[in-house]
C-alpha atoms as a PDB file:
ATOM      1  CA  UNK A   1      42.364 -83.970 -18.466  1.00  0.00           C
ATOM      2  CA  UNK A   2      44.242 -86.044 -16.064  1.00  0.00           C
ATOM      3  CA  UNK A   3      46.914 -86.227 -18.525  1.00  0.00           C
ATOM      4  CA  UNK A   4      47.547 -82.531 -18.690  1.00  0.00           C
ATOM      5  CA  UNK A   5      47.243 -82.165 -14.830  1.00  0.00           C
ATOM      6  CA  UNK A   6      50.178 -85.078 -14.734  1.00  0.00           C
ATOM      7  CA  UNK A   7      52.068 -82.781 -17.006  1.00  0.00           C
ATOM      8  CA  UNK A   8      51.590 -79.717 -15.504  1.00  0.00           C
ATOM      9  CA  UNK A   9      52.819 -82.050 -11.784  1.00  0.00           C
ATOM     10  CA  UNK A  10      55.830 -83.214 -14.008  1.00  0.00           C
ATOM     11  CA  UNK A  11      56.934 -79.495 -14.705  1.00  0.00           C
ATOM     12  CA  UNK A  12      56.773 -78.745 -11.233  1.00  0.00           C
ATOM     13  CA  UNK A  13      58.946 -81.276 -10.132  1.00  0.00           C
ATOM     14  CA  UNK A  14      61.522 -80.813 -12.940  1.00  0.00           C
ATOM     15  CA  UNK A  15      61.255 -76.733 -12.749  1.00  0.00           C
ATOM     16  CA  UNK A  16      62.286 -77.318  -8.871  1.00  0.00           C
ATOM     17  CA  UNK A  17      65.947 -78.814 -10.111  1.00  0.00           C
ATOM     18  CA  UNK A  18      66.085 -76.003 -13.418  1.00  0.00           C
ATOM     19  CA  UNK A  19      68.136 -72.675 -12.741  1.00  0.00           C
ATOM     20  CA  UNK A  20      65.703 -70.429 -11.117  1.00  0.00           C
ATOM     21  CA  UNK A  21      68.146 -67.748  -9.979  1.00  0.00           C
ATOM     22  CA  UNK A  22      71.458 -66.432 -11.168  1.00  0.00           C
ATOM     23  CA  UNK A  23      74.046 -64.935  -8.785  1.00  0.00           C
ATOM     24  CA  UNK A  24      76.695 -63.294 -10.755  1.00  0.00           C
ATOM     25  CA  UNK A  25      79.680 -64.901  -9.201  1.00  0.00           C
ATOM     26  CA  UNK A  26      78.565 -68.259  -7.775  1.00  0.00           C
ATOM     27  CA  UNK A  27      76.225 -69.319 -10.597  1.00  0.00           C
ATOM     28  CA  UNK A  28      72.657 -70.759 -10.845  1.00  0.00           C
ATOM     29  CA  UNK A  29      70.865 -71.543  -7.764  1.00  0.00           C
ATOM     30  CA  UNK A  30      67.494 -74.102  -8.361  1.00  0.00           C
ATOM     31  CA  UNK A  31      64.907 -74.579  -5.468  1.00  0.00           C
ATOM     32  CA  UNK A  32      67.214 -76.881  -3.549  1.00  0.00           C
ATOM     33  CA  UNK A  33      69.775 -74.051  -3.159  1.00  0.00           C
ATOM     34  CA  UNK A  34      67.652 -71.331  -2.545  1.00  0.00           C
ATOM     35  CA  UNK A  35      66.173 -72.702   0.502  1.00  0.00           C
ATOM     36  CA  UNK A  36      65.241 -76.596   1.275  1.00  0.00           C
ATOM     37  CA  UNK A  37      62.419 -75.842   3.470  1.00  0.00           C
ATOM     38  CA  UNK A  38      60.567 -73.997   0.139  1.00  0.00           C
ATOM     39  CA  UNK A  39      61.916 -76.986  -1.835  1.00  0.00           C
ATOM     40  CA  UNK A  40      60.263 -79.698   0.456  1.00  0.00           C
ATOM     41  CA  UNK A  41      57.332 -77.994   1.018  1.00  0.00           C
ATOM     42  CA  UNK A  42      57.104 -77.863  -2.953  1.00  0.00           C
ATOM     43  CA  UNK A  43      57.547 -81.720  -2.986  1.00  0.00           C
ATOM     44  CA  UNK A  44      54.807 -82.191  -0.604  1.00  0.00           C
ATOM     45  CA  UNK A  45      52.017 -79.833  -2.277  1.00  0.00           C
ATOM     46  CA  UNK A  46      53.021 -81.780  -5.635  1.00  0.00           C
ATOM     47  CA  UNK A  47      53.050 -85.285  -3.846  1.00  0.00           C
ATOM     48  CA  UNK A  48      49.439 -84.037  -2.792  1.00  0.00           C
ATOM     49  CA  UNK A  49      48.548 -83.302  -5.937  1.00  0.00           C
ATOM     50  CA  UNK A  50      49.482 -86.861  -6.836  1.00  0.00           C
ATOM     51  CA  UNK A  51      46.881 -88.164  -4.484  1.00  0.00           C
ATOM     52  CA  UNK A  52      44.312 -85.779  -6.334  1.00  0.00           C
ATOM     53  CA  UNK A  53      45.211 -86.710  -9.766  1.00  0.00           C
ATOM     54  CA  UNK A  54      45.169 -90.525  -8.995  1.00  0.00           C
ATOM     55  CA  UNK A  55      42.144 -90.288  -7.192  1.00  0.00           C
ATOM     56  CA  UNK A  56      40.511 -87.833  -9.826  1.00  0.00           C
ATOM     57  CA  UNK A  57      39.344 -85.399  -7.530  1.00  0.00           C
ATOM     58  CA  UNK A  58      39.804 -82.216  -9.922  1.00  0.00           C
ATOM     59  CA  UNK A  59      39.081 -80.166  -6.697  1.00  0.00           C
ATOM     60  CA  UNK A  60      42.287 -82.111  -4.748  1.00  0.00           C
ATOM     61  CA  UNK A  61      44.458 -81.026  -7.390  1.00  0.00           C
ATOM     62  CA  UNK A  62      43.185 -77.663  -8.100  1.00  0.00           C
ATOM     63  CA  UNK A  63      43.537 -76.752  -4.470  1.00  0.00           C
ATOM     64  CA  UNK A  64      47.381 -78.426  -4.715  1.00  0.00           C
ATOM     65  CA  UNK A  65      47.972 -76.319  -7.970  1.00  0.00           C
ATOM     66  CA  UNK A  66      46.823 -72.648  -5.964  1.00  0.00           C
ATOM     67  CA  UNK A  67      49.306 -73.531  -3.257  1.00  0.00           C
ATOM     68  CA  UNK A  68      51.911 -74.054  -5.485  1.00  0.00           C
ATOM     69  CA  UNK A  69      51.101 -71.037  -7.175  1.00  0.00           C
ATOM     70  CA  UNK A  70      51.370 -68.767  -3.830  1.00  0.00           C
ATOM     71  CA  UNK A  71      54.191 -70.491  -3.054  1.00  0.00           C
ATOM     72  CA  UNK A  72      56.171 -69.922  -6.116  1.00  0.00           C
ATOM     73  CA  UNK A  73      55.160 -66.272  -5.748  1.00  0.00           C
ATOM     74  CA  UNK A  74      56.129 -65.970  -2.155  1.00  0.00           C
ATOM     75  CA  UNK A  75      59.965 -67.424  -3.173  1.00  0.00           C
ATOM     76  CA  UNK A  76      59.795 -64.766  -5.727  1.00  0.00           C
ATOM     77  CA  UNK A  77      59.252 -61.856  -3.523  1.00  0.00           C
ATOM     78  CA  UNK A  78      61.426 -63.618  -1.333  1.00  0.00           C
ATOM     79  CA  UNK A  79      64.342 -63.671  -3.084  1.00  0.00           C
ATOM     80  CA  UNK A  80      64.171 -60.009  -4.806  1.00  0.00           C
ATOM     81  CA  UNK A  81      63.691 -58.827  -0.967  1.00  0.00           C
ATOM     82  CA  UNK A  82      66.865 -61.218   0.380  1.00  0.00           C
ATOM     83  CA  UNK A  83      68.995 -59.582  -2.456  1.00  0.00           C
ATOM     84  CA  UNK A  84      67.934 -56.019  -1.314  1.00  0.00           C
ATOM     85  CA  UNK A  85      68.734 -57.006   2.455  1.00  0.00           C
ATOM     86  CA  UNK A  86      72.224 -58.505   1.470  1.00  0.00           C
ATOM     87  CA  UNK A  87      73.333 -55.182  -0.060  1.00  0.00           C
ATOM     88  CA  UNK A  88      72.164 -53.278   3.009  1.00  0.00           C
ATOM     89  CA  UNK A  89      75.740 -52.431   4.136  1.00  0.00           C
ATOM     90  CA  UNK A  90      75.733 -49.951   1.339  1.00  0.00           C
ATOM     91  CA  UNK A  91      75.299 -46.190   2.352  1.00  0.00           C
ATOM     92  CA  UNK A  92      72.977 -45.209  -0.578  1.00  0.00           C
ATOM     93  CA  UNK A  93      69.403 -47.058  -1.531  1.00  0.00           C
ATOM     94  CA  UNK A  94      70.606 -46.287  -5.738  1.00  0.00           C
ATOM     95  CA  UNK A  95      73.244 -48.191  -5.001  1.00  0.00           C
ATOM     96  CA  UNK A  96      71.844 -50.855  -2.753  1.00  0.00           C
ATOM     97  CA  UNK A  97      68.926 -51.244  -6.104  1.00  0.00           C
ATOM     98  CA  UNK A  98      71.832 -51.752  -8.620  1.00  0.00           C
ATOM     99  CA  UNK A  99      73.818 -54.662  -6.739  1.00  0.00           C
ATOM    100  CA  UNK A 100      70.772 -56.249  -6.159  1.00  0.00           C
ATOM    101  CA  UNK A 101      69.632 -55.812  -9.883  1.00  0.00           C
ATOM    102  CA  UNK A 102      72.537 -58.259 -10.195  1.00  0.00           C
ATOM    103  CA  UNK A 103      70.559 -60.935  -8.891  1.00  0.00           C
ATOM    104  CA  UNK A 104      68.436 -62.225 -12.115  1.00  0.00           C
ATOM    105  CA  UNK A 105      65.961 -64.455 -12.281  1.00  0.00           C
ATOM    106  CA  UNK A 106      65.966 -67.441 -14.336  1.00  0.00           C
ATOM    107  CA  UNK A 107      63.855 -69.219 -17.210  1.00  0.00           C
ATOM    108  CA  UNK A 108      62.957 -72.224 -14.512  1.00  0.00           C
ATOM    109  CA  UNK A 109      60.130 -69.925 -13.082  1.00  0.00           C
ATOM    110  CA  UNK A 110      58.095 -69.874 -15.941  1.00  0.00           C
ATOM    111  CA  UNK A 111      58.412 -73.678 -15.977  1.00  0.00           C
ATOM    112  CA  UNK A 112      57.208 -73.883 -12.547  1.00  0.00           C
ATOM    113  CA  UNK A 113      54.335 -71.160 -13.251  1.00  0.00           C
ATOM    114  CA  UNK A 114      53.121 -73.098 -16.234  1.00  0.00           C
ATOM    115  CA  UNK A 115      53.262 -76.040 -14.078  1.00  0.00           C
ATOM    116  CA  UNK A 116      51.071 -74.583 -11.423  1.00  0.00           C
ATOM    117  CA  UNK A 117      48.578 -73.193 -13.921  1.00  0.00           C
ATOM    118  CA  UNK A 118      48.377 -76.677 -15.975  1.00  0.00           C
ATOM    119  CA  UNK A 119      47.158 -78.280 -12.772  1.00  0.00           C
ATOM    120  CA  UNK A 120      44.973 -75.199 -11.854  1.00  0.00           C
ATOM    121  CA  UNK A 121      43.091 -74.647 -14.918  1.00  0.00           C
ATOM    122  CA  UNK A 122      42.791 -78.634 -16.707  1.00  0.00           C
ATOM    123  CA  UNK A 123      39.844 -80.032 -15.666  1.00  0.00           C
ATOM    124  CA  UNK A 124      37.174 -82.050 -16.186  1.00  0.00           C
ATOM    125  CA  UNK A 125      35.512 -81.373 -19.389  1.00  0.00           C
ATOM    126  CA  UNK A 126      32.410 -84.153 -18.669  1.00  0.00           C
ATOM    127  CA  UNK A 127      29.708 -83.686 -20.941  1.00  0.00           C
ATOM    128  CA  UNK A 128      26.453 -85.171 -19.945  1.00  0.00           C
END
């Protein structure tokens, strides 16, 4: 199972540099351009993890994995909140929805999700 937790630490590293959000105009923003603090506290939970898997303590990693987890899920109410907030100038909420529709999200997220959830849910399978 170490194997598929390495996997599941690889996709969260790569998913962190994959197009997680699209902004019409300037393009596709990864972790590093959403916000660097997010970014290196990613680095650090997965750099953990790395500790966890090389060590094989399942519970290391699986602790590592949740955080991840929460934190992707944080940056994703994050952002959909930021892009209402942005478009607060605008004198109606309908219209304040629809330009902050505009902001999509990107195919990196499930990437880092599945990433999360590798490290989360493979473990040891030690049959005595």
């Amino acid at each position: 199972m170490k194997n598929i937790q390495l996997l599941g630490l690889l996709l969260v590293v790569a998913g962190s540099f994959l197009p997680l959000v699209h902004v019409p105009i300037i393009g596709n923003w990864n972790y590093w351009k959403l916000d660097h603090y997010l970014a290196i506290a990613c680095w650090i939970f997965a750099a953990c993890a790395v500790f966890g898997i090389v060590n094989n303590s399942t519970k290391i990693v699986r602790f590592f994995g949740i955080l991840l987890i929460i934190l992707f899920a944080f940056t994703l109410v994050a952002v959909k909140m930021q892009s209402l907030q942005y478009f607060s100038f605008l004198p109606f909420k309908s219209w304040q929805e629809t330009f902050a529709g505009v902001v999509k999200l990107k195919w990196g997220w499930a990437v880092e999700f599945l990433g999360g959830f590798l490290m989360v849910f493979a473990g040891n399978n030690n049959r005595k």
